[in-house]
N, C-alpha and C. Protein backbone atom coordinates (compact mmCIF):
# COMPACT_ATOMS: atom_id res chain seq x y z
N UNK A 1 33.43 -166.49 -40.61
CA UNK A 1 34.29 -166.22 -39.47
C UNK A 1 35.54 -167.08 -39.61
N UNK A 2 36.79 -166.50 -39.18
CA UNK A 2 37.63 -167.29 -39.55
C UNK A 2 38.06 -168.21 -38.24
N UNK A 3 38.63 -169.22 -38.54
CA UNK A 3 38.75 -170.49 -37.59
C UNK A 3 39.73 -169.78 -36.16
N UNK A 4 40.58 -168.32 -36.89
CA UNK A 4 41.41 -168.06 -35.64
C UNK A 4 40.47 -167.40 -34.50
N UNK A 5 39.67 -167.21 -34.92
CA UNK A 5 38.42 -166.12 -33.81
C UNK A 5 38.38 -167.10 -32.93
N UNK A 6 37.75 -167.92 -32.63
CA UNK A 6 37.57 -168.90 -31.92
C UNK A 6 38.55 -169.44 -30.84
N UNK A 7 39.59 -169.49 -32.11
CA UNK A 7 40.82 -170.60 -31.29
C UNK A 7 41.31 -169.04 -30.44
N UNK A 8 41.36 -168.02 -30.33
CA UNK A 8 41.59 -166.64 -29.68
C UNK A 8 40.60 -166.91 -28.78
N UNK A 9 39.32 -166.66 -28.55
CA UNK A 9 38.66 -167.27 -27.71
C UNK A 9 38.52 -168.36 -26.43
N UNK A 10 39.41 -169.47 -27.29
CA UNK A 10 39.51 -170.73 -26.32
C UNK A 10 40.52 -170.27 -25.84
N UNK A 11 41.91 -169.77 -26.17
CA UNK A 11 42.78 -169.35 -25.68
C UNK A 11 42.79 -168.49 -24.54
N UNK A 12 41.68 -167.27 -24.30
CA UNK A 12 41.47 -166.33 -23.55
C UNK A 12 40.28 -167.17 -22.46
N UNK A 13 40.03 -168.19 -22.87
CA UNK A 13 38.72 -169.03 -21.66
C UNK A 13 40.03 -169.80 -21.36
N UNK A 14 40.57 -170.78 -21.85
CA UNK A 14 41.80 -171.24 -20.89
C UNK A 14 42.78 -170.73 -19.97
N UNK A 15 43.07 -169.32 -20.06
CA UNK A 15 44.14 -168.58 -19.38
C UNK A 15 43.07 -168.02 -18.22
N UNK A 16 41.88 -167.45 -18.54
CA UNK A 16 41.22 -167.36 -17.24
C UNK A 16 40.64 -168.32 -16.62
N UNK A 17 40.68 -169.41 -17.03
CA UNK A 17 39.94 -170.57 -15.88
C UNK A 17 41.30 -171.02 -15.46
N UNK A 18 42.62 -171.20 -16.12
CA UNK A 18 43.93 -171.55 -15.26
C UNK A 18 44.04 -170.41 -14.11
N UNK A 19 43.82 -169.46 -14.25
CA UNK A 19 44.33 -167.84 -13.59
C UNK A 19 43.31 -168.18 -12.69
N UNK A 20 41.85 -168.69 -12.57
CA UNK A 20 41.01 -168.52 -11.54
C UNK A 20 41.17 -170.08 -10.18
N UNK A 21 41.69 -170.82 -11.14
CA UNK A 21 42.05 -172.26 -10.53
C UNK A 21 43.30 -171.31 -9.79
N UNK A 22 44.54 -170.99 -10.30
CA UNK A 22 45.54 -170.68 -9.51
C UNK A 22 45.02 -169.04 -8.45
N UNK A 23 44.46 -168.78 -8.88
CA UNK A 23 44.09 -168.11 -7.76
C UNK A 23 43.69 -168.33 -6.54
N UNK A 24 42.29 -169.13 -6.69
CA UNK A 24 41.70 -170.11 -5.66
C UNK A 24 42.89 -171.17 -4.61
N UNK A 25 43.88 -171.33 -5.63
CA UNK A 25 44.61 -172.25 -4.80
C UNK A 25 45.82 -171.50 -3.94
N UNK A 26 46.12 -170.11 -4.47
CA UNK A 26 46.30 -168.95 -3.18
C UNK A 26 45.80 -168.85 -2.40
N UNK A 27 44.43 -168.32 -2.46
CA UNK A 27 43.83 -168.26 -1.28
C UNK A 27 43.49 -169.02 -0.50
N UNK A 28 43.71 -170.25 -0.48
CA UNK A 28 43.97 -171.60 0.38
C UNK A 28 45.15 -171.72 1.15
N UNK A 29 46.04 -171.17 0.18
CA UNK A 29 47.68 -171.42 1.04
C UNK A 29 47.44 -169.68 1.73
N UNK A 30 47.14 -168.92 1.48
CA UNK A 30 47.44 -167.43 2.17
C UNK A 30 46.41 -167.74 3.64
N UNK A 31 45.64 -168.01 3.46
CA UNK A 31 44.22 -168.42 4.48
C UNK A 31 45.00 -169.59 5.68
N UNK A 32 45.27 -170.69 5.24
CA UNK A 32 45.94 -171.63 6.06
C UNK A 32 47.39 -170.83 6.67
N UNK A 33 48.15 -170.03 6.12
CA UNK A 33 49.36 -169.52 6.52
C UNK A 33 49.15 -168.73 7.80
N UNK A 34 47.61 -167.87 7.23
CA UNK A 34 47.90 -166.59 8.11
C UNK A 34 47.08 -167.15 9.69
N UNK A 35 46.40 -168.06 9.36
CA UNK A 35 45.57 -168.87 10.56
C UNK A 35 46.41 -169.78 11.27
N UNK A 36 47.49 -170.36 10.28
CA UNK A 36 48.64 -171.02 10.82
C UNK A 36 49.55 -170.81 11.98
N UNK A 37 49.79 -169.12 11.55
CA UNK A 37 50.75 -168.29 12.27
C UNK A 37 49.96 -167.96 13.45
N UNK A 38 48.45 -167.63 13.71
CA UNK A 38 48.09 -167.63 14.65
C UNK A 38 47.94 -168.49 15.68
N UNK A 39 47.76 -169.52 15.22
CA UNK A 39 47.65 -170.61 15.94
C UNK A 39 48.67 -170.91 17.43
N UNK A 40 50.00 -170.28 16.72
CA UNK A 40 51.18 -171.25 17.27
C UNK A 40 51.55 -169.55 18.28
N UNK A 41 50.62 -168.76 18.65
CA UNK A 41 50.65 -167.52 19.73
C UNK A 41 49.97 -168.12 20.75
N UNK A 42 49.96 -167.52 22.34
CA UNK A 42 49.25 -167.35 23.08
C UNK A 42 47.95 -167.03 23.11
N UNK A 43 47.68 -165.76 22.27
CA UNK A 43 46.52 -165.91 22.32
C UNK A 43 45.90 -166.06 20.81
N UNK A 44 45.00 -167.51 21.16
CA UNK A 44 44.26 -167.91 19.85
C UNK A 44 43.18 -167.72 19.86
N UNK A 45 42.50 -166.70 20.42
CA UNK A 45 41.14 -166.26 20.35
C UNK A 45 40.62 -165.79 18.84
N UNK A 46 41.74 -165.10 18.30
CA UNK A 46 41.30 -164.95 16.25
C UNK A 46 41.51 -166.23 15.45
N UNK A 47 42.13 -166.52 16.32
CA UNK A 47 42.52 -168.16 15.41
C UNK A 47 40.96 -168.99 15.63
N UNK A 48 40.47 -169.05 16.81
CA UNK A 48 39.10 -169.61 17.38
C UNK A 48 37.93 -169.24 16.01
N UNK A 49 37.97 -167.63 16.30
CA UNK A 49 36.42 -167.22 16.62
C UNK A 49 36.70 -166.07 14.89
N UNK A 50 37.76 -166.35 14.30
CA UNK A 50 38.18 -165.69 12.69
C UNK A 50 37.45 -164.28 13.39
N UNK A 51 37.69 -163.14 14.22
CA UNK A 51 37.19 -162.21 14.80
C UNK A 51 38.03 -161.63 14.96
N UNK A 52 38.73 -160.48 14.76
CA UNK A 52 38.08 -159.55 13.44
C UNK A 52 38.05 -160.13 11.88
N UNK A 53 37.20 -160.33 11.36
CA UNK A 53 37.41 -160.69 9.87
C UNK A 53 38.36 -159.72 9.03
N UNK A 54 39.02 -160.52 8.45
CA UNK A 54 40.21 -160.05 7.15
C UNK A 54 39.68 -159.96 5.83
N UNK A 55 38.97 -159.22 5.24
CA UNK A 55 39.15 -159.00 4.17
C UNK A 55 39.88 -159.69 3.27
N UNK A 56 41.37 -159.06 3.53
CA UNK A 56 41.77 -159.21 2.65
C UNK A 56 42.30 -160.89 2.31
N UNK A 57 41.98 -161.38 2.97
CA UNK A 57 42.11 -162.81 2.64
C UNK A 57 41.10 -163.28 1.96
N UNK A 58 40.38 -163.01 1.94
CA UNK A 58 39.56 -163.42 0.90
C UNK A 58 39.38 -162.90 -0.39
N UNK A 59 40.23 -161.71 -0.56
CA UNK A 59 40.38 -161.07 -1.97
C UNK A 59 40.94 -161.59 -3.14
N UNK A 60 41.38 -163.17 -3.05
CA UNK A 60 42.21 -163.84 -3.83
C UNK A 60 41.13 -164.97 -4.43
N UNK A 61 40.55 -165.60 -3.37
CA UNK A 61 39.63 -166.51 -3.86
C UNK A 61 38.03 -165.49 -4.26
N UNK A 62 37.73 -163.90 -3.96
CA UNK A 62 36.77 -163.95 -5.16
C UNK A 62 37.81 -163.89 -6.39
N UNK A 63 38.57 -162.87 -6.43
CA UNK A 63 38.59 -163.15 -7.91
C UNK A 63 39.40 -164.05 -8.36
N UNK A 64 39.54 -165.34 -7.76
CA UNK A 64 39.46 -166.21 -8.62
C UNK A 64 38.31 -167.02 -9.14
N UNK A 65 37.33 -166.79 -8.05
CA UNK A 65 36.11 -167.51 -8.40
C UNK A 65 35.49 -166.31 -9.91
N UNK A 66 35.28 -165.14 -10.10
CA UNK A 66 35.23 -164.19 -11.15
C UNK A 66 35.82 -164.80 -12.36
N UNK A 67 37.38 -164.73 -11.97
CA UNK A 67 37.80 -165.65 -13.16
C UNK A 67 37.88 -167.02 -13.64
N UNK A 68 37.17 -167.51 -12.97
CA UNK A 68 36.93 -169.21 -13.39
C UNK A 68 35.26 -168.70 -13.59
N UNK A 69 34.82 -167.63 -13.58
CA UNK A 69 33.43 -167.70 -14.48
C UNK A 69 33.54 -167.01 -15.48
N UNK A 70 34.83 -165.80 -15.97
CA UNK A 70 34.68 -165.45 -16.86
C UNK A 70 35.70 -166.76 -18.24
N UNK A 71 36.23 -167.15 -17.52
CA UNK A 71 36.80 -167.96 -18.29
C UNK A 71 35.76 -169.19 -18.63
N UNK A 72 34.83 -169.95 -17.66
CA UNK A 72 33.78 -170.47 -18.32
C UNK A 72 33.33 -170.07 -19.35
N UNK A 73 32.85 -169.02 -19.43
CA UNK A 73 31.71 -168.58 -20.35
C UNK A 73 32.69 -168.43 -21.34
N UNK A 74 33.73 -167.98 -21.52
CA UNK A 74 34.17 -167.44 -22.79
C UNK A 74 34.97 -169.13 -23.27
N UNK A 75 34.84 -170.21 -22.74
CA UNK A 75 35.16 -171.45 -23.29
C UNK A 75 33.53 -171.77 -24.03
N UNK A 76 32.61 -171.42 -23.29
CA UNK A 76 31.40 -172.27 -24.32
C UNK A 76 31.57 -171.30 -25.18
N UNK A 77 31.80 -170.02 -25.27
CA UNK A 77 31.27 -169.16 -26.49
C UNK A 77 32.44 -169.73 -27.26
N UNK A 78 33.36 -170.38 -27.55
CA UNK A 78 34.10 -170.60 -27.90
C UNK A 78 33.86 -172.10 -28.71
N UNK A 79 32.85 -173.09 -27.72
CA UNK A 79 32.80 -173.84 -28.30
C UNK A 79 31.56 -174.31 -29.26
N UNK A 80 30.38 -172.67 -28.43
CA UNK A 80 29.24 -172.79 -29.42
C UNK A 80 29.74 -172.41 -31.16
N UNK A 81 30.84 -171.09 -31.38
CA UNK A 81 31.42 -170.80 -32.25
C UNK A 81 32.32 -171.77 -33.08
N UNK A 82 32.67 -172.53 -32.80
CA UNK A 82 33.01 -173.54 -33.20
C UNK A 82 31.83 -174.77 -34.01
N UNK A 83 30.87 -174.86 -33.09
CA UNK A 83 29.89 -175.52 -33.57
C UNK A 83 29.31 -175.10 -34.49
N UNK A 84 29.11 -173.49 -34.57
CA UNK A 84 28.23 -172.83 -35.95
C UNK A 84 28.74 -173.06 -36.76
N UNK A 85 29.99 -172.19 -37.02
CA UNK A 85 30.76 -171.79 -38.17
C UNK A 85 31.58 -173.06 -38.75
N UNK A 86 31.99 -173.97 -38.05
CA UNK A 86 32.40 -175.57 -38.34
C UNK A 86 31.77 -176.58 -38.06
């Protein structure tokens, strides 16, 4: 196997565990913004009681959590491959 397989590998586990870290850290700032903005209304009963739930706020932190596991795994396969073949 040649040494670039691998280093292609680590390369593609680093860009998805950065991509799943920066994701996650969206959905922290989108989550605090949109709860933010409620806050500062009259009525804070969604701000209270998160009632009706949003979806879509949470569509950022799964897939970032997805991609900080696909990027895990494809760093060990990366570093078991490393271990065999070198």
């Amino acid at each position: 196997m040649a040494s670039t397989s691998w280093q292609a590998i680590l390369a593609l586990g680093l860009f998805f565990a950065l991509t799943g870290i920066a994701l996650a850290l969206w959905n922290r700032k989108e989550t605090r913004t949109y709860y933010g903005s409620l806050a500062s209304r009259r009525d804070v009963k969604e701000f209270i009681t998160h009632e009706p739930k949003r979806p879509w706020l949470g569509a950022w932190g799964i897939g970032g959590r997805i991609s900080l596991i696909i990027g895990g795994l494809l760093l060990i396969a990366a570093a078991v491959l490393r271990l065999i073949f070198f």
